[in-house]
Protein backbone atom coordinates (compact mmCIF):
# COMPACT_ATOMS: atom_id res chain seq x y z
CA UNK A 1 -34.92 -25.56 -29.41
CA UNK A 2 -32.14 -24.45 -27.28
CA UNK A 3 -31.88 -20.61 -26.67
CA UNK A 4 -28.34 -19.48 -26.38
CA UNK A 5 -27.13 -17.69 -23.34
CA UNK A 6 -25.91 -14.67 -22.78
CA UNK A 7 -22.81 -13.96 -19.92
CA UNK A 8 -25.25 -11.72 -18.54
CA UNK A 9 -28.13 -13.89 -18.10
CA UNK A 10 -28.41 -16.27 -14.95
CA UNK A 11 -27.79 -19.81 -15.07
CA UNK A 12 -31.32 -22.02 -15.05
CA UNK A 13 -31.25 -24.26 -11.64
CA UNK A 14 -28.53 -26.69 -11.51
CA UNK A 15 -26.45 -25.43 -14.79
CA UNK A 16 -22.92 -25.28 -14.28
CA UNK A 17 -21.43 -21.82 -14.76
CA UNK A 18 -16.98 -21.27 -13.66
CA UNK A 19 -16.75 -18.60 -10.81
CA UNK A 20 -14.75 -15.97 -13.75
CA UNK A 21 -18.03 -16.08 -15.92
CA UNK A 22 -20.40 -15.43 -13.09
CA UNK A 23 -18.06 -12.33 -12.14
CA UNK A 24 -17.09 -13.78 -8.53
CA UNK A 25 -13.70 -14.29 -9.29
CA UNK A 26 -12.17 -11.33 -11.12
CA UNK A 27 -8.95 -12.13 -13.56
CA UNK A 28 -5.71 -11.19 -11.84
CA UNK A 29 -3.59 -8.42 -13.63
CA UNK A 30 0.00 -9.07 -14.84
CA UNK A 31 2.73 -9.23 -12.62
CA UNK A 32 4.18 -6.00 -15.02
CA UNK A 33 1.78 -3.55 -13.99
CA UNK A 34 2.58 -3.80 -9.92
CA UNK A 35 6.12 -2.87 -9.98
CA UNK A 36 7.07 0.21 -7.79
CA UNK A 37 10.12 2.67 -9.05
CA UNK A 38 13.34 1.76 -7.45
CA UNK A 39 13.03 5.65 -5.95
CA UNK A 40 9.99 4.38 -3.58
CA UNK A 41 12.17 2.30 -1.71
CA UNK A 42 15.25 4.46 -1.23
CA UNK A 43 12.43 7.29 -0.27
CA UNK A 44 11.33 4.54 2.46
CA UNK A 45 14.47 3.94 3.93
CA UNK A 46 15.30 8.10 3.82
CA UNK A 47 11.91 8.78 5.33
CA UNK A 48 12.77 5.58 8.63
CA UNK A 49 16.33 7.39 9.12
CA UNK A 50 15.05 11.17 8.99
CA UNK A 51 12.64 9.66 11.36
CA UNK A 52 14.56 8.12 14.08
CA UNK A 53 17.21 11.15 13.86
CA UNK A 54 15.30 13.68 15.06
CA UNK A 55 13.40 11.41 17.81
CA UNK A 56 17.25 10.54 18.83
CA UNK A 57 18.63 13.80 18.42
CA UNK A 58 15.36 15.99 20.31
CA UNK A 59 16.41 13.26 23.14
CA UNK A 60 19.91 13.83 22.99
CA UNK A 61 19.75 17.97 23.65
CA UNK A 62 21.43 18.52 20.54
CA UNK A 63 18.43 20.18 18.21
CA UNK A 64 17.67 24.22 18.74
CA UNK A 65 15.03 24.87 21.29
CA UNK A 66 16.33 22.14 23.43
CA UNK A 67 13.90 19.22 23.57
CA UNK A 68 10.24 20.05 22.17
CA UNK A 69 7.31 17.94 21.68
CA UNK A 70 7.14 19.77 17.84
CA UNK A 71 10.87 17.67 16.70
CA UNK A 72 9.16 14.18 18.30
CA UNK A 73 6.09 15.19 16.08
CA UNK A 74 8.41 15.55 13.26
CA UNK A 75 10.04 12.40 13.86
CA UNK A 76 7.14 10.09 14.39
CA UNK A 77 5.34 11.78 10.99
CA UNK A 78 7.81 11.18 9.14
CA UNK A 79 8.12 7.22 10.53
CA UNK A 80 4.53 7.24 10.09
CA UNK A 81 4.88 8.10 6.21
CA UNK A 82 7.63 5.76 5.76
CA UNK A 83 5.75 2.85 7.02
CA UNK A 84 2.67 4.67 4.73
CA UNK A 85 4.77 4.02 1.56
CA UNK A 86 6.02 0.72 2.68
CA UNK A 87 2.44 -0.36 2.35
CA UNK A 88 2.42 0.90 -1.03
CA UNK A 89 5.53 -0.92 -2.13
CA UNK A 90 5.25 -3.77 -4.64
């Protein structure tokens, strides 16, 4: 007699078992539940602009303080966050 098997249990030698039951293949999730808020990308694009303004405006002479290492900081954070959420976008 035939025992019956468990999803748990390992496979005896040479007994055929799909890739999903074995847990090496896990299920893909709906398409539904990776949608970002239409918000993330206008916060992308804001975040690129704000970026490359006050990189070309410490450069230009035209911020307070005259040029300062503290505005191309500023600048390059905040292009560093908008290519952060950009990797988040779905």
């Amino acid at each position: 007699m035939m025992a019956k098997r468990t999803e748990n249990s390992k496979p005896k030698l040479g007994q055929y078992v799909s890739p999903t039951q074995s847990g090496r293949i896990t299920q893909k999730q709906p398409s539904e539940s990776k949608q970002s808020s239409e918000t993330l990308g206008v916060a992308i694009l804001q975040m690129f602009a704000f970026g490359l303004l006050v990189i070309s405006l410490n450069y230009l002479q035209v911020l307070p303080g005259s040029t300062s290492p503290w505005y191309l900081l500023v600048g390059l954070g905040a292009l560093f966050g908008g290519f952060y959420l950009a990797t988040r976008y779905h």
